[in-house]
C-alpha atoms as a PDB file:
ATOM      1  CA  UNK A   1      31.047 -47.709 -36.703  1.00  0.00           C
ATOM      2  CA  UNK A   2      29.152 -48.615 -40.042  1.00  0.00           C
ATOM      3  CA  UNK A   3      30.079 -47.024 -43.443  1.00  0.00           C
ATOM      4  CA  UNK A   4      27.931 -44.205 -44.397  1.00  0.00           C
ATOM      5  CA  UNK A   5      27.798 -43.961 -47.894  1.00  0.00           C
ATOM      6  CA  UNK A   6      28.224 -40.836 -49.821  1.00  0.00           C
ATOM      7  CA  UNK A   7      24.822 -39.977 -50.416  1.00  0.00           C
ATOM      8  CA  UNK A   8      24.385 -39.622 -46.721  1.00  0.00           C
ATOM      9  CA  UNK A   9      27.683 -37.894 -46.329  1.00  0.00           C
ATOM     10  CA  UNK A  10      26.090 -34.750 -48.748  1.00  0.00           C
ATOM     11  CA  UNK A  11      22.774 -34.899 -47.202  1.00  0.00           C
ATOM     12  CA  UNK A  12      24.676 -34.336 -43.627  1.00  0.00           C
ATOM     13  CA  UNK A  13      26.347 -31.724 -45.162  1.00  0.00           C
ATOM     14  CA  UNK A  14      23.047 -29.914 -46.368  1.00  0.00           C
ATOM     15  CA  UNK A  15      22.033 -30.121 -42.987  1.00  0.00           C
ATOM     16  CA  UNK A  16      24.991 -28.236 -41.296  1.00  0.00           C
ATOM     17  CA  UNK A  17      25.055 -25.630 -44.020  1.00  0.00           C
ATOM     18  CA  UNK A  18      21.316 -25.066 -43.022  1.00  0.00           C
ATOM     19  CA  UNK A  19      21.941 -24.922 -39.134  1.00  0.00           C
ATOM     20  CA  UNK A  20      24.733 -22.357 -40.248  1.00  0.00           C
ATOM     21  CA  UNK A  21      22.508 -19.997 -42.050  1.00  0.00           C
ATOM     22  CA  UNK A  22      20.035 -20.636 -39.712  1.00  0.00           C
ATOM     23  CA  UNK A  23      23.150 -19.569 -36.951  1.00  0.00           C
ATOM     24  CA  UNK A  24      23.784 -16.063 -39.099  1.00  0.00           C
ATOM     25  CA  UNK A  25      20.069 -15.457 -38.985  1.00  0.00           C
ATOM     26  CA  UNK A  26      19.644 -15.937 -35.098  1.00  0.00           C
ATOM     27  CA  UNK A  27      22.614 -14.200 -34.805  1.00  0.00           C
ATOM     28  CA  UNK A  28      21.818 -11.422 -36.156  1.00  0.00           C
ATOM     29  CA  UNK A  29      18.636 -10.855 -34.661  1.00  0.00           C
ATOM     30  CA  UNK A  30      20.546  -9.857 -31.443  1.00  0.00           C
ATOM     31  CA  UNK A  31      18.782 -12.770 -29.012  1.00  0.00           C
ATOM     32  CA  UNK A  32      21.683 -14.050 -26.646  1.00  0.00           C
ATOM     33  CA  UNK A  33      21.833 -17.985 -26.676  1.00  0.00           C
ATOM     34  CA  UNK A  34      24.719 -19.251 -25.500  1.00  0.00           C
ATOM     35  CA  UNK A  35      27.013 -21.799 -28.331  1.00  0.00           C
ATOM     36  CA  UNK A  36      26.082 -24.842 -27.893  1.00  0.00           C
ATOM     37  CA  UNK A  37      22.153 -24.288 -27.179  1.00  0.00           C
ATOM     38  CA  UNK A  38      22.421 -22.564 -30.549  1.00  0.00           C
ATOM     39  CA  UNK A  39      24.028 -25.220 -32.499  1.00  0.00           C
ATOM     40  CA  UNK A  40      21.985 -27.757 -30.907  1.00  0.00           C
ATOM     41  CA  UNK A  41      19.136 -25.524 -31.823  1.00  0.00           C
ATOM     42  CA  UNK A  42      19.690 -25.399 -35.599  1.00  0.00           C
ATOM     43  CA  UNK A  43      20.865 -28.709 -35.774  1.00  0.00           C
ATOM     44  CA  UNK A  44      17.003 -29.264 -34.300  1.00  0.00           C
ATOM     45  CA  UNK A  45      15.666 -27.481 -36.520  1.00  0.00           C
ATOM     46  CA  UNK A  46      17.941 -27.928 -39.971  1.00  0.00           C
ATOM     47  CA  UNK A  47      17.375 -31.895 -39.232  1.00  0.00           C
ATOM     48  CA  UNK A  48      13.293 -31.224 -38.916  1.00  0.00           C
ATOM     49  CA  UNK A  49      13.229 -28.661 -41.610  1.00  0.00           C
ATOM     50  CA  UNK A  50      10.504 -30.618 -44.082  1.00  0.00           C
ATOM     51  CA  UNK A  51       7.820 -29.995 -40.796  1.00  0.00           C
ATOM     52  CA  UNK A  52       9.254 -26.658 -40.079  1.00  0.00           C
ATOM     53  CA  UNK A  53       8.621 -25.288 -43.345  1.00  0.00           C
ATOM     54  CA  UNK A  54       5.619 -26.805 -43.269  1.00  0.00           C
ATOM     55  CA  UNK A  55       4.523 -24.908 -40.530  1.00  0.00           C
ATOM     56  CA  UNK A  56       6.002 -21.650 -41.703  1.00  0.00           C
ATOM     57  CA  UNK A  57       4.795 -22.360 -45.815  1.00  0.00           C
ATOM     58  CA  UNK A  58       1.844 -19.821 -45.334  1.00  0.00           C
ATOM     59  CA  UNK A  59       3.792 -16.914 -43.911  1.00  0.00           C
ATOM     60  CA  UNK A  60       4.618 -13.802 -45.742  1.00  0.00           C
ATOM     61  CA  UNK A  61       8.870 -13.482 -46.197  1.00  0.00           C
ATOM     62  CA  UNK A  62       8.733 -10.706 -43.407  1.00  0.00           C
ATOM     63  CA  UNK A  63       6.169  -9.405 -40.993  1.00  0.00           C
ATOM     64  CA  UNK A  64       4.766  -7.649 -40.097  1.00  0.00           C
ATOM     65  CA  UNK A  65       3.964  -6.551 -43.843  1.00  0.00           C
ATOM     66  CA  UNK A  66       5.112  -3.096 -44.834  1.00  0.00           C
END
């Protein structure tokens, strides 16, 4: 297994803090998903996050709007 070096190390690190708050949010919404879809799931999405928010960027924060 090759080295990684520690600038990879963080950026791994950004991504599981991102698949965690993305885990809270899902949570929280109440939609059942069993474990491991849903940390394969935010992985997914954590790991693809520059097109996600990219296809989220025009949204308002909540909606619909009050």
């Amino acid at each position: 297994m090759a080295a990684i070096s520690k600038k990879e190390a963080d950026a791994w690190d950004r991504v599981l803090d991102a698949a965690a708050d993305l885990a809270d949010l899902i949570e929280s919404s109440q939609i059942e998903i069993d474990e491991d879809d849903l940390e394969e799931l935010t992985i997914f999405l954590a790991t693809n996050g520059y097109a996600v928010r990219n296809m989220l960027k025009h949204l308002k924060r909540s909606w619909p709007a009050d």
